[in-house]
PDB file of N, CA and C in Angstrom:
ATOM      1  N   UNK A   1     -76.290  54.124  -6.995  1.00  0.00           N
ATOM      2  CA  UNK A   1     -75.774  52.811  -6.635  1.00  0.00           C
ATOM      3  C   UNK A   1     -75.707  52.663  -5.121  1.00  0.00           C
ATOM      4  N   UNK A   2     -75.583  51.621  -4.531  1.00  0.00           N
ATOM      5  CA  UNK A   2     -75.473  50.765  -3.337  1.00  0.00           C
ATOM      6  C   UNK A   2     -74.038  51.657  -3.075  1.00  0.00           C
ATOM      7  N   UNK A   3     -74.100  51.770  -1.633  1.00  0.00           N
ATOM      8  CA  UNK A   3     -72.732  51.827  -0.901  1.00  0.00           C
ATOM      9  C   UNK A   3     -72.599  50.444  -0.117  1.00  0.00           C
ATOM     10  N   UNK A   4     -71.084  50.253  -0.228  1.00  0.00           N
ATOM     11  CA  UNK A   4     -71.108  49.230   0.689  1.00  0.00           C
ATOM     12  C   UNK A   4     -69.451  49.433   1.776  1.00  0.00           C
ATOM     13  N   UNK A   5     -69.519  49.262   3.045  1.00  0.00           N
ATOM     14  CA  UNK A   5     -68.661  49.543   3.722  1.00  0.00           C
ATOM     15  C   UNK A   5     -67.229  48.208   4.336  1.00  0.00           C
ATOM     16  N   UNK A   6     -66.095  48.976   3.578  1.00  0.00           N
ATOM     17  CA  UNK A   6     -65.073  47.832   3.075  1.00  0.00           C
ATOM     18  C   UNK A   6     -63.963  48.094   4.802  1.00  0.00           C
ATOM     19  N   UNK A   7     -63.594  47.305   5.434  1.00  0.00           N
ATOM     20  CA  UNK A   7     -62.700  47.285   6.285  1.00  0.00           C
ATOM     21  C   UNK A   7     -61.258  47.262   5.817  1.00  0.00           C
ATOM     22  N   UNK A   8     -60.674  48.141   5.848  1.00  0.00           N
ATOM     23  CA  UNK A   8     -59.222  48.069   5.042  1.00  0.00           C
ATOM     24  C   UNK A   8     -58.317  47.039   6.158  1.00  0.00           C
ATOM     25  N   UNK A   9     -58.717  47.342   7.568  1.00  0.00           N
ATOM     26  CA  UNK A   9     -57.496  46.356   8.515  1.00  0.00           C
ATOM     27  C   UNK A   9     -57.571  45.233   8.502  1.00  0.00           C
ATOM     28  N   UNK A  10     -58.787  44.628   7.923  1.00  0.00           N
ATOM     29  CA  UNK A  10     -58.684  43.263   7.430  1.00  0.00           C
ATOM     30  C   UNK A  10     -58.132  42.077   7.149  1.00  0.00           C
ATOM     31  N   UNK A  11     -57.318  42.905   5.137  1.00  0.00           N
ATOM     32  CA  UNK A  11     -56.569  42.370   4.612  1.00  0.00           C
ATOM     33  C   UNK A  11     -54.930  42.364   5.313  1.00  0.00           C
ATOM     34  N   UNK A  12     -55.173  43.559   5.940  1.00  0.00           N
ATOM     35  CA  UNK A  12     -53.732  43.525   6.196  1.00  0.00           C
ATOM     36  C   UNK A  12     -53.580  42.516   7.623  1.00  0.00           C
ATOM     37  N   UNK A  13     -54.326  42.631   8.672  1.00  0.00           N
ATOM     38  CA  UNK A  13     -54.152  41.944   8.911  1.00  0.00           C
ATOM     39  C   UNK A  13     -53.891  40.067   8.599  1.00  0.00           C
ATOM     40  N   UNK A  14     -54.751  39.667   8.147  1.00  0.00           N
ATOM     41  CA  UNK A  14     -54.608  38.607   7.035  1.00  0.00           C
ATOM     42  C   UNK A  14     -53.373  38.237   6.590  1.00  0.00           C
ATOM     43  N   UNK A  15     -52.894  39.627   6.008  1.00  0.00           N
ATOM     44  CA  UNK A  15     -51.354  38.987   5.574  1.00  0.00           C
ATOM     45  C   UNK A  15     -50.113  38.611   6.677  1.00  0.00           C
ATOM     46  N   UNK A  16     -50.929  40.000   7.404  1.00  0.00           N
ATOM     47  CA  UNK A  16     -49.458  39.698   8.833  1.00  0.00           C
ATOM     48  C   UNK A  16     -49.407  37.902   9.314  1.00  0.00           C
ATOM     49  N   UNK A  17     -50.545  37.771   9.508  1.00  0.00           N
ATOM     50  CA  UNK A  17     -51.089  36.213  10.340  1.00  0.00           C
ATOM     51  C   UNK A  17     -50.314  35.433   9.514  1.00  0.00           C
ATOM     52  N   UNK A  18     -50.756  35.683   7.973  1.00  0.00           N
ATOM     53  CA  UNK A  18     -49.755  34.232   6.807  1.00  0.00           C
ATOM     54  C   UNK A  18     -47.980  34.534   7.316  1.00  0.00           C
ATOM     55  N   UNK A  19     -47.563  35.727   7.233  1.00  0.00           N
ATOM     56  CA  UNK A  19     -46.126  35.907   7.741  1.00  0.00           C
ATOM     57  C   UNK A  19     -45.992  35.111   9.060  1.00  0.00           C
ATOM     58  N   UNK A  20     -46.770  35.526   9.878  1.00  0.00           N
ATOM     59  CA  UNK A  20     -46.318  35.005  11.395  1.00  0.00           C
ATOM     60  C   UNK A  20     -46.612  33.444  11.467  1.00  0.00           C
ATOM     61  N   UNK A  21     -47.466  32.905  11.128  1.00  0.00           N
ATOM     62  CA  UNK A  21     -47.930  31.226  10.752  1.00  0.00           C
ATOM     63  C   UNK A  21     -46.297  31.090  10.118  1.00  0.00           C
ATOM     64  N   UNK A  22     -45.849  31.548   9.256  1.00  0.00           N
ATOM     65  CA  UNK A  22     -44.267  30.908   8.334  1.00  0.00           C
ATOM     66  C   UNK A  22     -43.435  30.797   9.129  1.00  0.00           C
ATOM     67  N   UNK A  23     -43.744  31.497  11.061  1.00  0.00           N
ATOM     68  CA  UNK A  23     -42.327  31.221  11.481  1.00  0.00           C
ATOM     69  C   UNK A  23     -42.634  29.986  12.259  1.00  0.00           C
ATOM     70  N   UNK A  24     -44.081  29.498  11.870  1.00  0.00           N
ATOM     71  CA  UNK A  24     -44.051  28.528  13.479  1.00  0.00           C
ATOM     72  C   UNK A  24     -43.841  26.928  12.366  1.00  0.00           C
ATOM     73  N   UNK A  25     -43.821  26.016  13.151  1.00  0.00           N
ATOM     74  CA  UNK A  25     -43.694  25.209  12.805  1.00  0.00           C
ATOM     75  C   UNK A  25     -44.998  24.363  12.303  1.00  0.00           C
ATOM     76  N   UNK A  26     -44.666  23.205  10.892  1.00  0.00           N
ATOM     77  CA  UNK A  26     -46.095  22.824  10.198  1.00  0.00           C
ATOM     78  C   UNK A  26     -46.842  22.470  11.518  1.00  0.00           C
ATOM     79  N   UNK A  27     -46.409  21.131  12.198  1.00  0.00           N
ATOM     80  CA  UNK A  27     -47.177  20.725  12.956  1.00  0.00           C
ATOM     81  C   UNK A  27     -46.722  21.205  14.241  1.00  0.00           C
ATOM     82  N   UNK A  28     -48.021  21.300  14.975  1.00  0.00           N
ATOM     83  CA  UNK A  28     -49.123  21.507  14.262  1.00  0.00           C
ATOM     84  C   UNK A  28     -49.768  22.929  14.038  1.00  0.00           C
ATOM     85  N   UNK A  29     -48.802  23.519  14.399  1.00  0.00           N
ATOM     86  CA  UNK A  29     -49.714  25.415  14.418  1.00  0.00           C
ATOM     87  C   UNK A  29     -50.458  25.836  12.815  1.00  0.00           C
ATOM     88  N   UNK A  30     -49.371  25.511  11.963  1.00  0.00           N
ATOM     89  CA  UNK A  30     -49.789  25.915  10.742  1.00  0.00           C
ATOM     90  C   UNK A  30     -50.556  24.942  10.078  1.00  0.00           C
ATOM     91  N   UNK A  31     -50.944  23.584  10.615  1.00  0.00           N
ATOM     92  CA  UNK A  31     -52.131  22.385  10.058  1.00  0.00           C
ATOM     93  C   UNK A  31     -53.309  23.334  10.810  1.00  0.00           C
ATOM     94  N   UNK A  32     -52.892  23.800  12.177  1.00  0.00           N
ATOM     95  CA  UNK A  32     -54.144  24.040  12.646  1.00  0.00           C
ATOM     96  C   UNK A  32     -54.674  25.427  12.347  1.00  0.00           C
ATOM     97  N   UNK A  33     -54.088  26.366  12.276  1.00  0.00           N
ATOM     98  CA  UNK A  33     -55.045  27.393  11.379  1.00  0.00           C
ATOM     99  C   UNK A  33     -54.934  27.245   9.876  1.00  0.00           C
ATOM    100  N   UNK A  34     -54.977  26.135   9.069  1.00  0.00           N
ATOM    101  CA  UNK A  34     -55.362  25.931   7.938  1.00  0.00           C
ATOM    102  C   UNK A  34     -56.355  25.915   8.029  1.00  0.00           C
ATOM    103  N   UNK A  35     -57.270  25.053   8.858  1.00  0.00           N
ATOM    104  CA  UNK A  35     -58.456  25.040   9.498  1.00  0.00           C
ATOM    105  C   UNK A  35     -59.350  26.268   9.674  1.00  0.00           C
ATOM    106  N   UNK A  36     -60.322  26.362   8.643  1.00  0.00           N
ATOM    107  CA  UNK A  36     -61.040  27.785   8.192  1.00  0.00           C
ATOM    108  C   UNK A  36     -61.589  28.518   9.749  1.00  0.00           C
ATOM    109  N   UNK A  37     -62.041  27.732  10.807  1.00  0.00           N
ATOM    110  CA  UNK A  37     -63.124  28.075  11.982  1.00  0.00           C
ATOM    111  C   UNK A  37     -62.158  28.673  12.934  1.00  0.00           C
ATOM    112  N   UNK A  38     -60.781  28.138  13.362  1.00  0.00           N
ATOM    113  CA  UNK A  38     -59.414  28.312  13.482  1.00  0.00           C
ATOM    114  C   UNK A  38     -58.989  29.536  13.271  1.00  0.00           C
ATOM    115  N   UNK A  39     -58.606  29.853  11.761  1.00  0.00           N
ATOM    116  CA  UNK A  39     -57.958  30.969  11.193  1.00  0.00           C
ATOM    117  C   UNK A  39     -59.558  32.191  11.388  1.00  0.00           C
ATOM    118  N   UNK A  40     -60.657  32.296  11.222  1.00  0.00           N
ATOM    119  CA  UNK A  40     -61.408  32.895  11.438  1.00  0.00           C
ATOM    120  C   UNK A  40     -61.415  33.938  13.030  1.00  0.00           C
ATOM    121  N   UNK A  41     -61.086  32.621  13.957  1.00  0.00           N
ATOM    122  CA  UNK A  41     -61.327  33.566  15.320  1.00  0.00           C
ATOM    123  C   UNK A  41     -59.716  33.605  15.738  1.00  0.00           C
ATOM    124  N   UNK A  42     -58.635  33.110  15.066  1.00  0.00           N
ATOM    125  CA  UNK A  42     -57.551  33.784  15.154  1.00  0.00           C
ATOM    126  C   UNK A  42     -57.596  35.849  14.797  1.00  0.00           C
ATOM    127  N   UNK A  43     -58.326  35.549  13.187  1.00  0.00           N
ATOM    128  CA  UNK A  43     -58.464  36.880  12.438  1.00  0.00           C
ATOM    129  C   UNK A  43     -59.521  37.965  13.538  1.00  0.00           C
ATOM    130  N   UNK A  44     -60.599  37.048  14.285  1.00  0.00           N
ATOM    131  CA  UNK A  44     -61.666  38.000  15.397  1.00  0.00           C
ATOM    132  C   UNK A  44     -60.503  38.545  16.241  1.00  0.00           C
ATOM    133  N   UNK A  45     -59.856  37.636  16.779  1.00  0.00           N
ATOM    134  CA  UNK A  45     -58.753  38.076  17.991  1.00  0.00           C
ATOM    135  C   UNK A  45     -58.356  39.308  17.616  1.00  0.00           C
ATOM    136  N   UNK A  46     -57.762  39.333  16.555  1.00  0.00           N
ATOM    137  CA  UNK A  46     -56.978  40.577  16.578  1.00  0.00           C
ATOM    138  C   UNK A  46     -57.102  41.417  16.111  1.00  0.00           C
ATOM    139  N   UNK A  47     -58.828  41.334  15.173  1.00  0.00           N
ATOM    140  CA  UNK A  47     -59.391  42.837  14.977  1.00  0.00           C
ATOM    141  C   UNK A  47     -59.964  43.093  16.009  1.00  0.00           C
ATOM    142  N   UNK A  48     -60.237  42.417  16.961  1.00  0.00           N
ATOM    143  CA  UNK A  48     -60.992  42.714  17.967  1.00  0.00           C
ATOM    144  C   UNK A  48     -59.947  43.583  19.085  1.00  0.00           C
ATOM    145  N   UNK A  49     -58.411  43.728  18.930  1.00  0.00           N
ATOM    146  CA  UNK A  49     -57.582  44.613  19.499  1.00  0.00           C
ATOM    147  C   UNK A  49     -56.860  45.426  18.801  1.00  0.00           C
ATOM    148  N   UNK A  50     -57.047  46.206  18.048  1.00  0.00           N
ATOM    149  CA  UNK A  50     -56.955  46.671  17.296  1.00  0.00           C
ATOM    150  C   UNK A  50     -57.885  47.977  16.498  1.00  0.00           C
ATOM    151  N   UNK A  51     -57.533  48.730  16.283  1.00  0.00           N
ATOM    152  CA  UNK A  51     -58.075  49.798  15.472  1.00  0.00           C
ATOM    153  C   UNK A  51     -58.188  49.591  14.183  1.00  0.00           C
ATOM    154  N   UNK A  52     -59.464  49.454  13.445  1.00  0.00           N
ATOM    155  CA  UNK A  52     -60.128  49.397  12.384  1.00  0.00           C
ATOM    156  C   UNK A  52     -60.100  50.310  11.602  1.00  0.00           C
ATOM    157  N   UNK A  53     -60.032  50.497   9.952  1.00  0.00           N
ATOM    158  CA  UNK A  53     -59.846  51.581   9.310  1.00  0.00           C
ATOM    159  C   UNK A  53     -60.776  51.393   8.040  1.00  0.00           C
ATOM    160  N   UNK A  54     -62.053  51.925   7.809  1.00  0.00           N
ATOM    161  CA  UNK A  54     -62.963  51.489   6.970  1.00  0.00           C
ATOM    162  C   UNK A  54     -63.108  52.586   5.879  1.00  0.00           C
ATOM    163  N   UNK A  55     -63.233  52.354   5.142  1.00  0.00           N
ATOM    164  CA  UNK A  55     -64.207  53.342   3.557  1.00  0.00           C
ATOM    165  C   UNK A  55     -65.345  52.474   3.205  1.00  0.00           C
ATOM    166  N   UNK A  56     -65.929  53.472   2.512  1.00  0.00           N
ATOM    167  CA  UNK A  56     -67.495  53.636   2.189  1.00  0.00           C
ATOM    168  C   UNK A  56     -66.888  53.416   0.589  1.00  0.00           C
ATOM    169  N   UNK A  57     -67.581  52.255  -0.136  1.00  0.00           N
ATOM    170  CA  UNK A  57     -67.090  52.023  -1.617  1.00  0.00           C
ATOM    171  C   UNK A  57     -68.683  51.975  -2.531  1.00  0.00           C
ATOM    172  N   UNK A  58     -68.320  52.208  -4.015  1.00  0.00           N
ATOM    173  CA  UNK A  58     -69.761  51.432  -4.354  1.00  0.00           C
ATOM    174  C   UNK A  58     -69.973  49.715  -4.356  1.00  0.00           C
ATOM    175  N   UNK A  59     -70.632  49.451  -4.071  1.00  0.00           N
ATOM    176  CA  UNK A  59     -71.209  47.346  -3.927  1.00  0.00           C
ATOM    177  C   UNK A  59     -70.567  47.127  -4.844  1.00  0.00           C
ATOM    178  N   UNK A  60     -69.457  46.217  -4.483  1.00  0.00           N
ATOM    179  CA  UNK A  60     -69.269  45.156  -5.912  1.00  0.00           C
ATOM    180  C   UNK A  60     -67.611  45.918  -5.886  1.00  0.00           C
ATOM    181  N   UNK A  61     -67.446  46.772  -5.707  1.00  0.00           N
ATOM    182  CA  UNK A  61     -66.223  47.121  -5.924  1.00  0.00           C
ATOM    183  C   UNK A  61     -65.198  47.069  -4.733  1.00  0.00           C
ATOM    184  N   UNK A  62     -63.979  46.519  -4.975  1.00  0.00           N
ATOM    185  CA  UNK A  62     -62.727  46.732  -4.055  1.00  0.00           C
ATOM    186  C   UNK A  62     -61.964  48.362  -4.311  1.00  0.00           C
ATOM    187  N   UNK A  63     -61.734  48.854  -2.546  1.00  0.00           N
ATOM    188  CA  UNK A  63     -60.765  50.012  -2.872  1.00  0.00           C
ATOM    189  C   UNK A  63     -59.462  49.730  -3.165  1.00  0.00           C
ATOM    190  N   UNK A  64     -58.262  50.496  -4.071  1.00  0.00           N
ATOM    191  CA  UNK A  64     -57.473  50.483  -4.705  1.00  0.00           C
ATOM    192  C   UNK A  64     -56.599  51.046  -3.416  1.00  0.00           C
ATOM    193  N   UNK A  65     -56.322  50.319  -2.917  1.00  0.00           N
ATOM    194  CA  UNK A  65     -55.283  51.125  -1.247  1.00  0.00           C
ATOM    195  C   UNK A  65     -54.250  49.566  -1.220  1.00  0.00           C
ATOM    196  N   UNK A  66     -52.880  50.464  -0.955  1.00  0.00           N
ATOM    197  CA  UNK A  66     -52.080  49.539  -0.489  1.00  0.00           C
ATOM    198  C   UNK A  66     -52.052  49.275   0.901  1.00  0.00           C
ATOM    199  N   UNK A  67     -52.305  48.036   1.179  1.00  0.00           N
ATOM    200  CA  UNK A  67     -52.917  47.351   2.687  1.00  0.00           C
ATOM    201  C   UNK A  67     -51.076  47.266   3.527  1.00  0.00           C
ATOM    202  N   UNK A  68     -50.366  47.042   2.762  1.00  0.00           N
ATOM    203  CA  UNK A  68     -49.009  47.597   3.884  1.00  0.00           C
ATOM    204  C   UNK A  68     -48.800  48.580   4.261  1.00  0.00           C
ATOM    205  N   UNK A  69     -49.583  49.672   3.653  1.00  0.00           N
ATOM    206  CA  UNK A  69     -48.679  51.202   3.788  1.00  0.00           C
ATOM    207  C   UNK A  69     -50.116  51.520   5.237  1.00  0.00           C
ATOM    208  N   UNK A  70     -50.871  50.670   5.618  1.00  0.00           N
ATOM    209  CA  UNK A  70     -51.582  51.153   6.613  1.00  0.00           C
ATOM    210  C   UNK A  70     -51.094  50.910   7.745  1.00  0.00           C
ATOM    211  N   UNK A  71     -50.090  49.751   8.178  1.00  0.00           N
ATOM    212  CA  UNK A  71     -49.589  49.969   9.137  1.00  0.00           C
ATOM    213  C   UNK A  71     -48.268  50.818   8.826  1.00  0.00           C
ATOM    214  N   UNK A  72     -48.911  52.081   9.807  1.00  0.00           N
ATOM    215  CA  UNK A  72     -47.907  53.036   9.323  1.00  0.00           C
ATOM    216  C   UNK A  72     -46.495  53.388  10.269  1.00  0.00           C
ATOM    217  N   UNK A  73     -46.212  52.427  11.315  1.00  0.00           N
ATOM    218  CA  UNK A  73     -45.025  52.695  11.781  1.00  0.00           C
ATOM    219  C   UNK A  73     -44.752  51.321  12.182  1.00  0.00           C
ATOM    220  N   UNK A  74     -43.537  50.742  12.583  1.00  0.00           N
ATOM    221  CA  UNK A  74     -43.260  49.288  12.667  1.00  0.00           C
ATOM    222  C   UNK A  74     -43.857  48.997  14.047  1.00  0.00           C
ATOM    223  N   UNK A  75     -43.869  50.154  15.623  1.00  0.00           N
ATOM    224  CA  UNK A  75     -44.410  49.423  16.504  1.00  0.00           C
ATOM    225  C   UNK A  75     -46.378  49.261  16.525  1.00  0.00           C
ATOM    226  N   UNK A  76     -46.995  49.913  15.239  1.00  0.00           N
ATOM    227  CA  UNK A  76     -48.358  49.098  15.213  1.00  0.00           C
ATOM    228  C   UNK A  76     -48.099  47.713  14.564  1.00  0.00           C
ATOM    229  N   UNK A  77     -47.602  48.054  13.570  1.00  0.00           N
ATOM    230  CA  UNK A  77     -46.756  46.478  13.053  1.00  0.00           C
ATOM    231  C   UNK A  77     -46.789  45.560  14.075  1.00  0.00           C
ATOM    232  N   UNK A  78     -45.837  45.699  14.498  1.00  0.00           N
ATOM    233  CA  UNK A  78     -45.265  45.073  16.108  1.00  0.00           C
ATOM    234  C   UNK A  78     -46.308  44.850  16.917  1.00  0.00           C
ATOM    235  N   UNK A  79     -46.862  45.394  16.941  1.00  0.00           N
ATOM    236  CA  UNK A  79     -48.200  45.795  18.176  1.00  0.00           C
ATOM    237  C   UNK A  79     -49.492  44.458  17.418  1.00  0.00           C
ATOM    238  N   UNK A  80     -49.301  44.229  16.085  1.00  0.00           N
ATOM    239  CA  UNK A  80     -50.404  43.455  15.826  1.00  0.00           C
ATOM    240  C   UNK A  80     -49.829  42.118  15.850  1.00  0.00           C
ATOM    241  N   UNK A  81     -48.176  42.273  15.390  1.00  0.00           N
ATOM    242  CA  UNK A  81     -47.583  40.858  15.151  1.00  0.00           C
ATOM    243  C   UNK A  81     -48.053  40.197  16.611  1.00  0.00           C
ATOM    244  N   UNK A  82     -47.505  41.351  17.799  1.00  0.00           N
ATOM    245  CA  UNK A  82     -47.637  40.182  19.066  1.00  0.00           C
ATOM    246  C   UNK A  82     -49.237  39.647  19.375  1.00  0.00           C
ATOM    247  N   UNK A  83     -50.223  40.577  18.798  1.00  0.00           N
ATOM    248  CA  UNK A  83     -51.355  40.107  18.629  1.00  0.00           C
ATOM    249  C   UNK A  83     -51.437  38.351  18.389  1.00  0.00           C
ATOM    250  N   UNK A  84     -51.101  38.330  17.245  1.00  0.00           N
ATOM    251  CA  UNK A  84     -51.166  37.226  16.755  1.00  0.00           C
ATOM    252  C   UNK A  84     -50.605  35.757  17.147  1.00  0.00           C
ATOM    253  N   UNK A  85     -49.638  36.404  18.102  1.00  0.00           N
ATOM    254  CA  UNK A  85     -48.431  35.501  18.312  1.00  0.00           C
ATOM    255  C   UNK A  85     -49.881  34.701  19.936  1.00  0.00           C
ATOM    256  N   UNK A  86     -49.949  36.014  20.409  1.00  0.00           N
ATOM    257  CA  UNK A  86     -51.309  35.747  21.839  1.00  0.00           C
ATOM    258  C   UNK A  86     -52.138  34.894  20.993  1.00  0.00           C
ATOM    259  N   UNK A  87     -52.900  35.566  20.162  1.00  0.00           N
ATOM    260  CA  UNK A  87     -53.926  34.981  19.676  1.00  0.00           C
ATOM    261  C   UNK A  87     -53.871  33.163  19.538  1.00  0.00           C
ATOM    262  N   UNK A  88     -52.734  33.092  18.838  1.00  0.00           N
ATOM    263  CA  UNK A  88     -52.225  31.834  18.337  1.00  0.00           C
ATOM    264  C   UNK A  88     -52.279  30.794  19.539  1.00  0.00           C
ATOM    265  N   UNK A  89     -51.824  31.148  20.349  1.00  0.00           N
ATOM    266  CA  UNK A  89     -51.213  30.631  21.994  1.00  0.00           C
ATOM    267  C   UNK A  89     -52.406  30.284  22.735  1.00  0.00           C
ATOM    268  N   UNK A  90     -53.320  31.155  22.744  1.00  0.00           N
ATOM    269  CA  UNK A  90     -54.689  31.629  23.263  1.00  0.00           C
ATOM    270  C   UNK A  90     -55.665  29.968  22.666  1.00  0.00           C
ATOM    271  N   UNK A  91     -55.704  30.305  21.637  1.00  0.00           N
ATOM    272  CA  UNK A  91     -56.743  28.901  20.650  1.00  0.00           C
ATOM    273  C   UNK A  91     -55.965  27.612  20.530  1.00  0.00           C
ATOM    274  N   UNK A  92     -54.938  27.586  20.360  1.00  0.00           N
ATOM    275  CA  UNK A  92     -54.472  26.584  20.627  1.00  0.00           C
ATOM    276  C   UNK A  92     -54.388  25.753  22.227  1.00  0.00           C
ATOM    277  N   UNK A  93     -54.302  26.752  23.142  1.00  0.00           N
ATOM    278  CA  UNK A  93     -54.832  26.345  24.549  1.00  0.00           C
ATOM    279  C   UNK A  93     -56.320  25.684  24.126  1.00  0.00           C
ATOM    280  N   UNK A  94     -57.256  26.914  24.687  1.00  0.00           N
ATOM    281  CA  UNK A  94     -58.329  26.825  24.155  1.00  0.00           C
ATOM    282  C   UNK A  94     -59.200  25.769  23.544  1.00  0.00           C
ATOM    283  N   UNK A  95     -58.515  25.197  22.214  1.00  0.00           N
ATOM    284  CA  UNK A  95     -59.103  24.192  21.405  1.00  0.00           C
ATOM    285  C   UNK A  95     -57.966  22.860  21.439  1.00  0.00           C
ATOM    286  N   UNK A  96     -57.648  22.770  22.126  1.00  0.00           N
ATOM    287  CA  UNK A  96     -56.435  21.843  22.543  1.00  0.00           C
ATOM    288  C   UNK A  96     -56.586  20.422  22.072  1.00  0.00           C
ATOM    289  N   UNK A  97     -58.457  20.097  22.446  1.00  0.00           N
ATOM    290  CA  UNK A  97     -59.048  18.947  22.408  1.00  0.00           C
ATOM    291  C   UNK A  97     -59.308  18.668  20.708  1.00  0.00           C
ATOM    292  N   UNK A  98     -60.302  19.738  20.252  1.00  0.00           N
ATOM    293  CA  UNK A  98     -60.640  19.317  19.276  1.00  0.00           C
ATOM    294  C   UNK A  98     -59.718  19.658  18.422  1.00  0.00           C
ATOM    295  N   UNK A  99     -58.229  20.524  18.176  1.00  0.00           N
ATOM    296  CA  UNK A  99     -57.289  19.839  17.865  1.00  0.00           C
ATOM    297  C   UNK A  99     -56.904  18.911  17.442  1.00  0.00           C
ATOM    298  N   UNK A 100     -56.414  18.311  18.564  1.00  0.00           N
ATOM    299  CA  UNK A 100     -56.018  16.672  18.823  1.00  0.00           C
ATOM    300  C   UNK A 100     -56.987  15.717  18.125  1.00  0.00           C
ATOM    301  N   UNK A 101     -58.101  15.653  17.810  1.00  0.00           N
ATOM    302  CA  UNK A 101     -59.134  15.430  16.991  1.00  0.00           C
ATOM    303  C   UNK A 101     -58.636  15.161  15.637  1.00  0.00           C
ATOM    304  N   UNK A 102     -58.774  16.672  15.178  1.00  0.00           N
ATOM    305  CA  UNK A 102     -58.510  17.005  13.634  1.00  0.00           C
ATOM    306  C   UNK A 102     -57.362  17.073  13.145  1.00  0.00           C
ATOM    307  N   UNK A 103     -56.386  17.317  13.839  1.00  0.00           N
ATOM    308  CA  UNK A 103     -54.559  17.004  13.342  1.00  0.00           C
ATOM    309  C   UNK A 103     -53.812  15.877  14.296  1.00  0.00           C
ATOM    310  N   UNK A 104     -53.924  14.852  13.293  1.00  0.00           N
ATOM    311  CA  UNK A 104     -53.186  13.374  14.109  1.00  0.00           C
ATOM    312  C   UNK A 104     -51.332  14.184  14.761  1.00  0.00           C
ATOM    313  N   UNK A 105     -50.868  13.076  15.390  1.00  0.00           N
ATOM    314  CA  UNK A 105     -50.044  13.291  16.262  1.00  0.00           C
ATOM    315  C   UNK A 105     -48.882  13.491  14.748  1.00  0.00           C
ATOM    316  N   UNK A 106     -47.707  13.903  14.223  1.00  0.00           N
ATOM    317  CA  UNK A 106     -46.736  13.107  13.353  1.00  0.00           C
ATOM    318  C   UNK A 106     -45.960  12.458  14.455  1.00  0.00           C
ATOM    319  N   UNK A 107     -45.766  11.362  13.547  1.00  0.00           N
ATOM    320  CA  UNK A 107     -44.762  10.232  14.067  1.00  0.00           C
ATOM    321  C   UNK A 107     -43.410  10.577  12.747  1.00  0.00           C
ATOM    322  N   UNK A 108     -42.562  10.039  13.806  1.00  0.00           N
ATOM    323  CA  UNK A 108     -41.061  10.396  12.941  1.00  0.00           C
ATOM    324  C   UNK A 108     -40.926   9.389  12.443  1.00  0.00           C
ATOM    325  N   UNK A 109     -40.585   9.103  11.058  1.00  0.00           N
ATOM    326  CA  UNK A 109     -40.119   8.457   9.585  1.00  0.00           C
ATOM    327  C   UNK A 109     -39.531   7.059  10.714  1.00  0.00           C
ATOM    328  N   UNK A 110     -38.323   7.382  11.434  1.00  0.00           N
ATOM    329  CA  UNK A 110     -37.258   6.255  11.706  1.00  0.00           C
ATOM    330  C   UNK A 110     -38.546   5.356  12.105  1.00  0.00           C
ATOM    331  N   UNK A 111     -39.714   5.846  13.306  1.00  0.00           N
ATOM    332  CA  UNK A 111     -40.103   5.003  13.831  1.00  0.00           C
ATOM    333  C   UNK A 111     -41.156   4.240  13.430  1.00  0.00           C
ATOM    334  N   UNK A 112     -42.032   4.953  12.050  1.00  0.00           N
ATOM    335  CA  UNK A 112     -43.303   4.099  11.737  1.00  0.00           C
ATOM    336  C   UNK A 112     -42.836   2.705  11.606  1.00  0.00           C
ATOM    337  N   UNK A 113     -43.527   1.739  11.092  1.00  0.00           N
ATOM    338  CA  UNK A 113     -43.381   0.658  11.087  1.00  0.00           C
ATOM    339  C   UNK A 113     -43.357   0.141   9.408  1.00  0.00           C
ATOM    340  N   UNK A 114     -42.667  -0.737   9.037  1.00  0.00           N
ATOM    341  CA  UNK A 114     -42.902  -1.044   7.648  1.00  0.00           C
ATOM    342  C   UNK A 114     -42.981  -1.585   7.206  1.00  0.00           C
ATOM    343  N   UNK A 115     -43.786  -0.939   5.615  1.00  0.00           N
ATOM    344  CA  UNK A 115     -44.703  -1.873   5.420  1.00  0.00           C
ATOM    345  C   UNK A 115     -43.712  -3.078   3.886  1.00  0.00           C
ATOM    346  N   UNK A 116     -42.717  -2.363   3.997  1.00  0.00           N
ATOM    347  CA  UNK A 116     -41.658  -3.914   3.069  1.00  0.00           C
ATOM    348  C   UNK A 116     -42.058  -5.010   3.306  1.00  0.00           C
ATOM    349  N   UNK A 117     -42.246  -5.228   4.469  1.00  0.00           N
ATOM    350  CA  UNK A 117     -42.596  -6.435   5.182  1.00  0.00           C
ATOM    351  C   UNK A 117     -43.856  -7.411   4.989  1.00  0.00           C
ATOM    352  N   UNK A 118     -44.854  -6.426   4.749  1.00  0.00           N
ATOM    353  CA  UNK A 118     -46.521  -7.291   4.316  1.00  0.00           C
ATOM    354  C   UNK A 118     -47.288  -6.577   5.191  1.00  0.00           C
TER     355      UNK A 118
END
């Protein structure tokens, strides 16, 4: 059979990013890496600082590894959270424009205008 070579820091990273996205607020941090192109080079950022941890699997198959128990002390933990926190800060500079584009401004409830009226 095919070998195929699986990145275990991946997923975990992945999950850290969904944790750290829950502390920021919807709009717009978490509208804007909903945004697949967004959350993609958020995820480059911070494998790209970071130490990678790969196995060799057969094609087609996922390894059976728990993706928390790889960060194995809280300051790599730590060490990727602030990753993310840069990363975040970084693209949102960065893409500021086309942003502003793709996630309208929210306007607050008191002030829209209404439509009772006609």
């Amino acid at each position: 059979m095919t070998k195929a070579i699986f990145n275990l820091t991946l997923p975990l990273v992945v999950s850290l990013i969904e944790d750290v996205l829950e502390t920021y607020p919807h709009h717009p941090y978490q509208q804007a890496f909903s945004i697949p192109d967004f959350r993609q080079e958020l995820i480059a950022h911070v494998l790209s600082h970071v130490s990678n941890c790969y196995v060799v699997v057969e094609e087609g198959q996922q390894p059976s590894v728990d993706y928390q128990s790889l960060a194995c002390s809280l300051k790599e933990r730590s060490c990727i959270e602030d990753l993310i926190h840069e990363g975040i800060e970084i693209i949102m500079y960065k893409q500021e424009k086309q942003l502003s584009l793709q996630i309208p401004e929210e306007i607050e409830p008191g002030l829209t205008p209404s439509h009772w009226f006609g």
